[in-house]
Protein backbone atom coordinates (compact mmCIF):
# COMPACT_ATOMS: atom_id res chain seq x y z
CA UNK A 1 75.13 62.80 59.21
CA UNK A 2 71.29 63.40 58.24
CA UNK A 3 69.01 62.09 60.78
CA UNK A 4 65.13 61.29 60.27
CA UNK A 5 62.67 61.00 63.03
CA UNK A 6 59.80 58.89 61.66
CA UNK A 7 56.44 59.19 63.27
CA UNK A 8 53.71 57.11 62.29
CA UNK A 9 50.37 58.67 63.22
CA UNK A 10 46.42 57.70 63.67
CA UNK A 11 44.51 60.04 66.12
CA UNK A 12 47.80 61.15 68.56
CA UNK A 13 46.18 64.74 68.29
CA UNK A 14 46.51 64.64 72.21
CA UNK A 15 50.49 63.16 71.97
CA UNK A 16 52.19 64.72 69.02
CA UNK A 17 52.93 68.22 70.14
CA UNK A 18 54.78 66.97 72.64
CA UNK A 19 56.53 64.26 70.99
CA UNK A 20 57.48 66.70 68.13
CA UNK A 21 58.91 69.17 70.82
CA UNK A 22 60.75 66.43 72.92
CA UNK A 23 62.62 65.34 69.66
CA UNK A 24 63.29 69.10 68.66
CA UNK A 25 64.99 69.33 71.55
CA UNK A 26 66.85 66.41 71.97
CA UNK A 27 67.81 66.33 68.23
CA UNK A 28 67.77 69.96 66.73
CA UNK A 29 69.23 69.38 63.83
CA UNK A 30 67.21 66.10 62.72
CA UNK A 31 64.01 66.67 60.35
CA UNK A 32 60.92 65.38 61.77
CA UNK A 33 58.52 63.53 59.93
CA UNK A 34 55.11 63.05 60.96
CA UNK A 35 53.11 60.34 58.46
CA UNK A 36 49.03 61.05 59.09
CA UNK A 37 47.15 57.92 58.37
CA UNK A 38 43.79 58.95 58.04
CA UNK A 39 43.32 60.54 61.24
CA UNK A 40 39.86 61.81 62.18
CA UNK A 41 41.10 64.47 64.78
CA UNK A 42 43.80 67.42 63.98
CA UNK A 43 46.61 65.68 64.36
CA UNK A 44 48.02 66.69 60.77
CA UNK A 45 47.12 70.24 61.74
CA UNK A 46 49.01 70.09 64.92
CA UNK A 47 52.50 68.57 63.73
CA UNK A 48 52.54 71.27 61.13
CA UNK A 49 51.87 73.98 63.70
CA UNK A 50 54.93 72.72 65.46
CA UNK A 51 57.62 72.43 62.67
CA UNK A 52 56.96 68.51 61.69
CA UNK A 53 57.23 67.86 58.06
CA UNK A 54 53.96 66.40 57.34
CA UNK A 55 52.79 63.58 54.63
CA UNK A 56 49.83 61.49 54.36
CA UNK A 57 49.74 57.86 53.98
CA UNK A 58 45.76 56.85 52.47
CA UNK A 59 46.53 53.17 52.72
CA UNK A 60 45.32 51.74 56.61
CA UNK A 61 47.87 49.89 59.26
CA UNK A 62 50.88 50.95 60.48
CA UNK A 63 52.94 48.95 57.91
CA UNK A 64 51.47 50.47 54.85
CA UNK A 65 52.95 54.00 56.49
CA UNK A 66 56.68 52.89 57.32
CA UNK A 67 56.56 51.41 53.75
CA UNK A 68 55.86 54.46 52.18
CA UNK A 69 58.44 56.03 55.11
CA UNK A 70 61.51 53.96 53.90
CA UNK A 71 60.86 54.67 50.03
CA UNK A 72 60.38 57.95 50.62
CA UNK A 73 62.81 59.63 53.24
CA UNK A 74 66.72 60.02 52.54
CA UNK A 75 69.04 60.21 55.58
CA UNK A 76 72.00 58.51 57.29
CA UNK A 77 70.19 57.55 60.46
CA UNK A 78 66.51 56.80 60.90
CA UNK A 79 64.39 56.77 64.26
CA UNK A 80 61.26 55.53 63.86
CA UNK A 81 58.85 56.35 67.53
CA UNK A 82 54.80 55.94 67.76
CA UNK A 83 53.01 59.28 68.44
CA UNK A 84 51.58 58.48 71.62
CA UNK A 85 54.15 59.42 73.71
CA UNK A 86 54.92 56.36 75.74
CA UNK A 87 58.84 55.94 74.84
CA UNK A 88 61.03 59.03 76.11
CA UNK A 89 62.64 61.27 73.38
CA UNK A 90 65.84 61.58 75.46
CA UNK A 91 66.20 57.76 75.34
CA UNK A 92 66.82 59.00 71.44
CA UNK A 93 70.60 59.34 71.62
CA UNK A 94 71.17 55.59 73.28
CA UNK A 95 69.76 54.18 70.00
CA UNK A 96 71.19 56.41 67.62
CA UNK A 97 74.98 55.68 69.16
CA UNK A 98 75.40 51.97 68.08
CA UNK A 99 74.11 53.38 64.10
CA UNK A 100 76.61 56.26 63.78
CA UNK A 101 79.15 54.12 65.46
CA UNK A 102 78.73 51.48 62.51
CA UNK A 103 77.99 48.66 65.68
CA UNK A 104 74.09 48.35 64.76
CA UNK A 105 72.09 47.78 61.72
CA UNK A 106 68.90 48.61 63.48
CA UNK A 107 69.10 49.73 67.63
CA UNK A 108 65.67 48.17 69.43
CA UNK A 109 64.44 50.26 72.32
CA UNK A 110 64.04 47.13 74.51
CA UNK A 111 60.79 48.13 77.05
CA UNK A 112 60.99 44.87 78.92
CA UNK A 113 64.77 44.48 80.72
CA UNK A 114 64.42 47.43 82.91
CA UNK A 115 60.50 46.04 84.11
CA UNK A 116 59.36 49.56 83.18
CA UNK A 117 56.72 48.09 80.56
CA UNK A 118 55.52 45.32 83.10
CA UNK A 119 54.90 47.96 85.04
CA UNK A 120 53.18 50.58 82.90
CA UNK A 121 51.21 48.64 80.65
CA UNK A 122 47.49 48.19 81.61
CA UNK A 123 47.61 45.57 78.90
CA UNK A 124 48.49 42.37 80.16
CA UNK A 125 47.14 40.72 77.24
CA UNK A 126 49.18 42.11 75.13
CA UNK A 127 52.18 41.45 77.09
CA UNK A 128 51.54 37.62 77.06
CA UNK A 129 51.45 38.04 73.41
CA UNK A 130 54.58 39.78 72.85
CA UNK A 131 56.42 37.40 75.04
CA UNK A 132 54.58 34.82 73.09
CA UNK A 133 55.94 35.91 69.56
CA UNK A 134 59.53 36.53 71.30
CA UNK A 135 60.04 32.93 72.43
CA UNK A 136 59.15 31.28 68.84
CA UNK A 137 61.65 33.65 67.14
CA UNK A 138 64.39 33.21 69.96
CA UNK A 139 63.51 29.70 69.59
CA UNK A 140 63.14 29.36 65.52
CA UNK A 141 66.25 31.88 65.32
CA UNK A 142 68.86 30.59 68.50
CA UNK A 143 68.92 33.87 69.87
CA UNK A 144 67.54 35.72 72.93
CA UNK A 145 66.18 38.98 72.07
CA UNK A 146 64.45 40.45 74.98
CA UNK A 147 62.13 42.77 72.52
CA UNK A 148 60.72 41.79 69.41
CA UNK A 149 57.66 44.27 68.99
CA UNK A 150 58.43 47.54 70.41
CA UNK A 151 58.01 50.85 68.43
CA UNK A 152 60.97 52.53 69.13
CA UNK A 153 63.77 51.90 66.82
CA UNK A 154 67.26 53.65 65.12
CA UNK A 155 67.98 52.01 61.60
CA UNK A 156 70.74 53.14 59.64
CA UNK A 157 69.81 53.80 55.90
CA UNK A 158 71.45 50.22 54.51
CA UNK A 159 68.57 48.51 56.77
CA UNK A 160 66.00 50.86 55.66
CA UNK A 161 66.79 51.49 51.56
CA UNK A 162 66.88 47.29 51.64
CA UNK A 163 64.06 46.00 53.56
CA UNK A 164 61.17 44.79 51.37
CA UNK A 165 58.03 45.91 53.86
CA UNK A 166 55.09 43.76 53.35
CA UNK A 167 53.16 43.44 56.35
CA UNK A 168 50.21 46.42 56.03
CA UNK A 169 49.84 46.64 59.92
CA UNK A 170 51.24 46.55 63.54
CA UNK A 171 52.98 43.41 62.22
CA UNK A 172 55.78 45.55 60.84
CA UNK A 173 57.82 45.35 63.87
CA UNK A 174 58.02 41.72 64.07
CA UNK A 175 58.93 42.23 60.61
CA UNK A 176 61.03 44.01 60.86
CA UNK A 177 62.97 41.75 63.68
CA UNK A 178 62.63 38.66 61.72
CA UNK A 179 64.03 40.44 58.35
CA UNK A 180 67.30 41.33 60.65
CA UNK A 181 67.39 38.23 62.03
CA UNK A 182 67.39 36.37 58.38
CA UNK A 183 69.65 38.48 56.48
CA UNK A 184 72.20 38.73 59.19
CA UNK A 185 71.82 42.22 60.10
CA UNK A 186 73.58 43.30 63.39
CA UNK A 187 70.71 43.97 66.22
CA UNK A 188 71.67 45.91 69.27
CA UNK A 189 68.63 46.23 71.85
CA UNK A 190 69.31 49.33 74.18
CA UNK A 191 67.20 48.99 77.91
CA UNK A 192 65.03 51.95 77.87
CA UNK A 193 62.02 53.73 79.51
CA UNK A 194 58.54 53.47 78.76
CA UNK A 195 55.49 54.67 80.13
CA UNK A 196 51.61 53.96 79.71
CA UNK A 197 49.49 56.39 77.41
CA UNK A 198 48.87 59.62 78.84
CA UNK A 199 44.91 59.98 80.24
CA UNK A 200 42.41 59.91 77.39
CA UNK A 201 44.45 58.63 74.73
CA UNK A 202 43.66 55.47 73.90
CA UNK A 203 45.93 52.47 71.99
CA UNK A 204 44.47 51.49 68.47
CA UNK A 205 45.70 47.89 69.57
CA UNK A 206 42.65 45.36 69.86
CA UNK A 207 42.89 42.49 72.34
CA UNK A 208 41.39 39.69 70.35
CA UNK A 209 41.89 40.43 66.94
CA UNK A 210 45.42 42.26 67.95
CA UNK A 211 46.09 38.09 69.20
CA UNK A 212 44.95 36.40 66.00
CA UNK A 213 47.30 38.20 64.48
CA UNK A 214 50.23 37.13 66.82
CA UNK A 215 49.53 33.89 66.26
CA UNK A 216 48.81 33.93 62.67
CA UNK A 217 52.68 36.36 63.19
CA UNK A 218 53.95 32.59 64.56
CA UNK A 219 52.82 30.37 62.01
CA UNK A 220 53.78 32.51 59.19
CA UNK A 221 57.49 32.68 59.93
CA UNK A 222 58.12 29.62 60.49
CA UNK A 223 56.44 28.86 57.42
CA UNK A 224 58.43 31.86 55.85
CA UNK A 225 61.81 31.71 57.20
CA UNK A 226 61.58 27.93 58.50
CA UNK A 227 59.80 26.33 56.18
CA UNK A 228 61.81 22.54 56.19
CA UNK A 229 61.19 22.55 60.13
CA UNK A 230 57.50 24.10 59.54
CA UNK A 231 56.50 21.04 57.00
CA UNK A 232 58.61 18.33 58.62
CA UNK A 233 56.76 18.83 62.10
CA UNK A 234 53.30 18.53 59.75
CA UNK A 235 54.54 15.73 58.38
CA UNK A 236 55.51 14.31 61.61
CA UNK A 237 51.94 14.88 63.07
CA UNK A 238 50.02 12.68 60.02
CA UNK A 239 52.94 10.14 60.18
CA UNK A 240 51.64 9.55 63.85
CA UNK A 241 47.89 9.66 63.12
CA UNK A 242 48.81 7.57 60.17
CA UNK A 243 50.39 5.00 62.83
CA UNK A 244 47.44 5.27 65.15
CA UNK A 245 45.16 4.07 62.33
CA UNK A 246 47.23 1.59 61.35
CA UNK A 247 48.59 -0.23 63.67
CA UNK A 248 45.74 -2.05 64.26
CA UNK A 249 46.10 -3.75 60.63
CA UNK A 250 50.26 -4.55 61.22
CA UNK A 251 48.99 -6.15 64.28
CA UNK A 252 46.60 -8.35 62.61
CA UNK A 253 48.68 -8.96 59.75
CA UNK A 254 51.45 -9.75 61.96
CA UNK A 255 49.15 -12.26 63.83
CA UNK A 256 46.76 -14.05 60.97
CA UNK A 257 48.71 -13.10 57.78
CA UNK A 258 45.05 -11.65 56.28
CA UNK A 259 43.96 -8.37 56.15
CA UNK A 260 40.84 -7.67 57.39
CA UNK A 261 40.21 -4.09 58.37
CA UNK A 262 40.65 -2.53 54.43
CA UNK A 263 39.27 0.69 55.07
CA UNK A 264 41.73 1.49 57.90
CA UNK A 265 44.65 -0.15 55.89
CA UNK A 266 44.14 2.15 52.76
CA UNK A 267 43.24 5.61 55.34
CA UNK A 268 46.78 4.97 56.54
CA UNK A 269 48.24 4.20 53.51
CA UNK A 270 47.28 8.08 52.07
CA UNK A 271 47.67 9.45 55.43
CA UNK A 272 51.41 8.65 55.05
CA UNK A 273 52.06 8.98 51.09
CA UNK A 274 50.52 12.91 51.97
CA UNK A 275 53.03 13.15 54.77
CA UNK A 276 56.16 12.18 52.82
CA UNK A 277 54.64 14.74 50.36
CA UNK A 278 54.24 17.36 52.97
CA UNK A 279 57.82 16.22 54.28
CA UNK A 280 59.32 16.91 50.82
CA UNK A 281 57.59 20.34 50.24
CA UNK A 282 59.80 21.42 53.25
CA UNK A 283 63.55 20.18 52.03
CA UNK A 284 62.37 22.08 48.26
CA UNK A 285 60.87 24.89 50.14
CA UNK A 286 64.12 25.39 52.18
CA UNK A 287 66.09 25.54 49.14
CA UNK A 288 63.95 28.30 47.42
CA UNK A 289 64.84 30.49 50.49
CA UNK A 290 68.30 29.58 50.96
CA UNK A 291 68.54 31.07 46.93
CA UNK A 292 66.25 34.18 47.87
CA UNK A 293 68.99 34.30 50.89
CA UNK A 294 71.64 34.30 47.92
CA UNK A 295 69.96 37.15 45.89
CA UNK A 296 69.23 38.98 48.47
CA UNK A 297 73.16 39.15 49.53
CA UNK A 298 74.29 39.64 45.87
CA UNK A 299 71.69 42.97 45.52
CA UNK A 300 72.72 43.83 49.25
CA UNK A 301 76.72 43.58 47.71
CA UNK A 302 75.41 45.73 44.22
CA UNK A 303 73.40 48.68 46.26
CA UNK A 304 76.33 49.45 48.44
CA UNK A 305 78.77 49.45 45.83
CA UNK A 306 76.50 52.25 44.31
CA UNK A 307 76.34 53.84 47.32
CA UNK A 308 79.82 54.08 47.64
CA UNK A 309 80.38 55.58 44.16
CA UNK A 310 77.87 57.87 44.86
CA UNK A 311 79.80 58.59 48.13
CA UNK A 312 83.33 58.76 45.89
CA UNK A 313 81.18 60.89 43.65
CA UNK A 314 80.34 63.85 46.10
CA UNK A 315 83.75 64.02 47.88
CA UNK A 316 84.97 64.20 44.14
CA UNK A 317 83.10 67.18 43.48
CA UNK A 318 83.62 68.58 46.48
C-alpha cells in the first residue's frame, strides 16, 4: 500500500529536518510531503535537502494547505503531522494500523488520555479551549472523543478523496472531526506522546484571536450540522423574553378585561411571531441537511464503485 506523510509547514526551519528524518526512518518506504506556506525562513530549502518532496501552497492558514494536500496527493494511507516536532514519528505505526486494517476511517493521535499534553503544553489557554470545543461536539454528537483538535492524524484515501475542506485555517481539524462525525465515518483515537516545541520555535497559534475562533468553531456547527436544535434554542430564548414583556398585559387583561399597556402588548406580540419564525427555519433547515446527508451517501456509494473498477481494472491488466 502507498503511504503519504503530509506536512503542513510555516517557519518549522528549526523542526523539519528532524521530522523529515524521524519519518524516513520509521516509514522508509512512504513519500514525504512537505507543503511550504509562505515561509519567511528556509524551511523549503531544508526539506528538499533532506529528501521531502516539496510544494508550495500561496493561499494563508493551515486549511487552505491540507485542501490543496487531499486534491493533490494519491496514496492508500495518509498521515498528516505539523512540522514542529511535538508528536513522535514512531507513534506513526499506532495510527496507521487501524487504516490498513480497514478498522478506521481516519486514526486521531489523542494528546490528552496519557496527560502528556497537560503536561507539556505551556499553553493553558489553549487547552481550556480545546476541551471547550470537545464537550459541544461530544455533547451535539453523543459521543466522547477525548481529542478533537490535534494535528496528528492517519486517513485512509476514501476519507481524504471525499472530504469537501472549507475551513482556510487551524479550524481544519475540528473539521475534519465534525465531517467524520456527520457522515458516519469510523474514528479510532490512538493515546499517544506529545511534547512542547523545542527552544526557540515558537507556535503560530494566537491566544485571543486563536479563542474567537473556537467559539465562533461552536456556534457554527451547531448551526451547520444542528441546525433544528441551533434555531429552536433561539427561538426558545425570544419566546421567554417575549413572556417577560408580556405577562404584565395577560395579567391585566386577566384582571380588568382592558388593555392598557399597548406598546408592551404589540413588543410581545412580534417578539413571538419572529420566534415561531426562527423555530421553523430550524425543522426546514434540518431537512436541507438530512438531503445533503442523502447526496453525500449516494456520491460516497458512486466514487467507490469507480474505485473498485479501477481496482478490477489494474489486477485485469496485470
Amino acid at each position: 500500500m502507498k503511504t503519504a506523510v503530509l506536512i503542513p509547514c510555516y517557519n518549522e526551519e528549526l523542526t523539519i529536518e528532524k521530522v523529515i528524518k524521524d519519518f524516513k526512518k520509521e516509514l522508509p518506504d512512504a513519500d514525504i510531503y512537505v507543503y511550504d506556506n509562505n515561509s519567511k525562513d528556509r524551511t523549503a530549502e531544508i526539506a528538499k535537502e533532506n529528501g521531502a518532496i516539496v510544494k508550495h501552497e500561496y493561499r494563508q492558514g493551515k486549511g487552505n494547505v491540507v485542501r490543496s494536500m487531499f486534491r493533490d496527493i494519491d496514496a492508500d494511507v495518509y498521515v498528516m503531522v505539523d512540522g514542529d516536532d511535538t508528536y513522535p514519528a514512531e507513534e506513526v505505526h499506532k495510527l496507521i494500523e487501524p487504516i490498513v486494517n480497514g478498522e478506521a476511517d481516519m486514526a486521531i493521535g489523542d494528546r490528552l488520555t496519557n496527560g502528556t499534553y497537560k503536561k507539556e503544553n505551556k499553553r493553558h489557554f489553549h487547552e481550556f479551549g480545546n476541551n471547550l470545543v470537545k464537550k459541544a461536539i461530544n455533547v451535539a454528537f453523543k459521543t466522547n472523543l477525548k481529542d478533537i483538535m490535534t494535528g496528528y492524524r492517519a486517513f485512509n484515501k476514501l476519507f481524504v478523496k471525499t472530504m469537501p475542506v472549507m475551513s482556510p485555517k487551524f479550524e481544519i481539524e475540528t473539521e475534519m472531526s465534525l465531517h467524520a462525525l456527520d457522515k458516519k465515518f469510523i474514528i479510532k483515537e490512538i493515546p499517544i506522546v506529545y511534547r512542547d516545541r523545542p527552544e526557540g520555535s515558537e507556535s503560530k497559534l494566537n491566544t485571543v484571536s486563536d479563542g474567537i475562533k473556537v467559539i465562533k468553531t461552536i456556534i457554527k456547527m451547531f448551526k451547520d450540522f444542528k441546525p433544528r436544535q441551533f434555531f429552536w434554542i433561539i427561538s426558545l430564548i425570544f419566546i421567554l423574553l417575549g413572556l417577560l414583556i408580556g405577562m404584565p398585559v395577560i395579567v391585566e387583561f386577566a384582571k380588568t378585561g382592558f388593555i392598557t399597556k399597548v406598546p408592551s402588548a404589540i413588543l410581545a406580540t412580534g417578539i413571538m411571531i419572529f420566534a415561531i419564525i426562527i423555530a421553523q427555519c430550524g425543522v426546514i433547515l434540518d431537512t436541507v441537511v438530512k438531503q445533503n446527508r442523502e447526496k453525500y451517501e449516494l456520491e460516497l456509494l458512486r466514487y467507490t464503485q469507480i474505485e473498485n473498477l479501477k481496482i478490477n481494472q489494474e489486477e485485469n491488466d496485470k
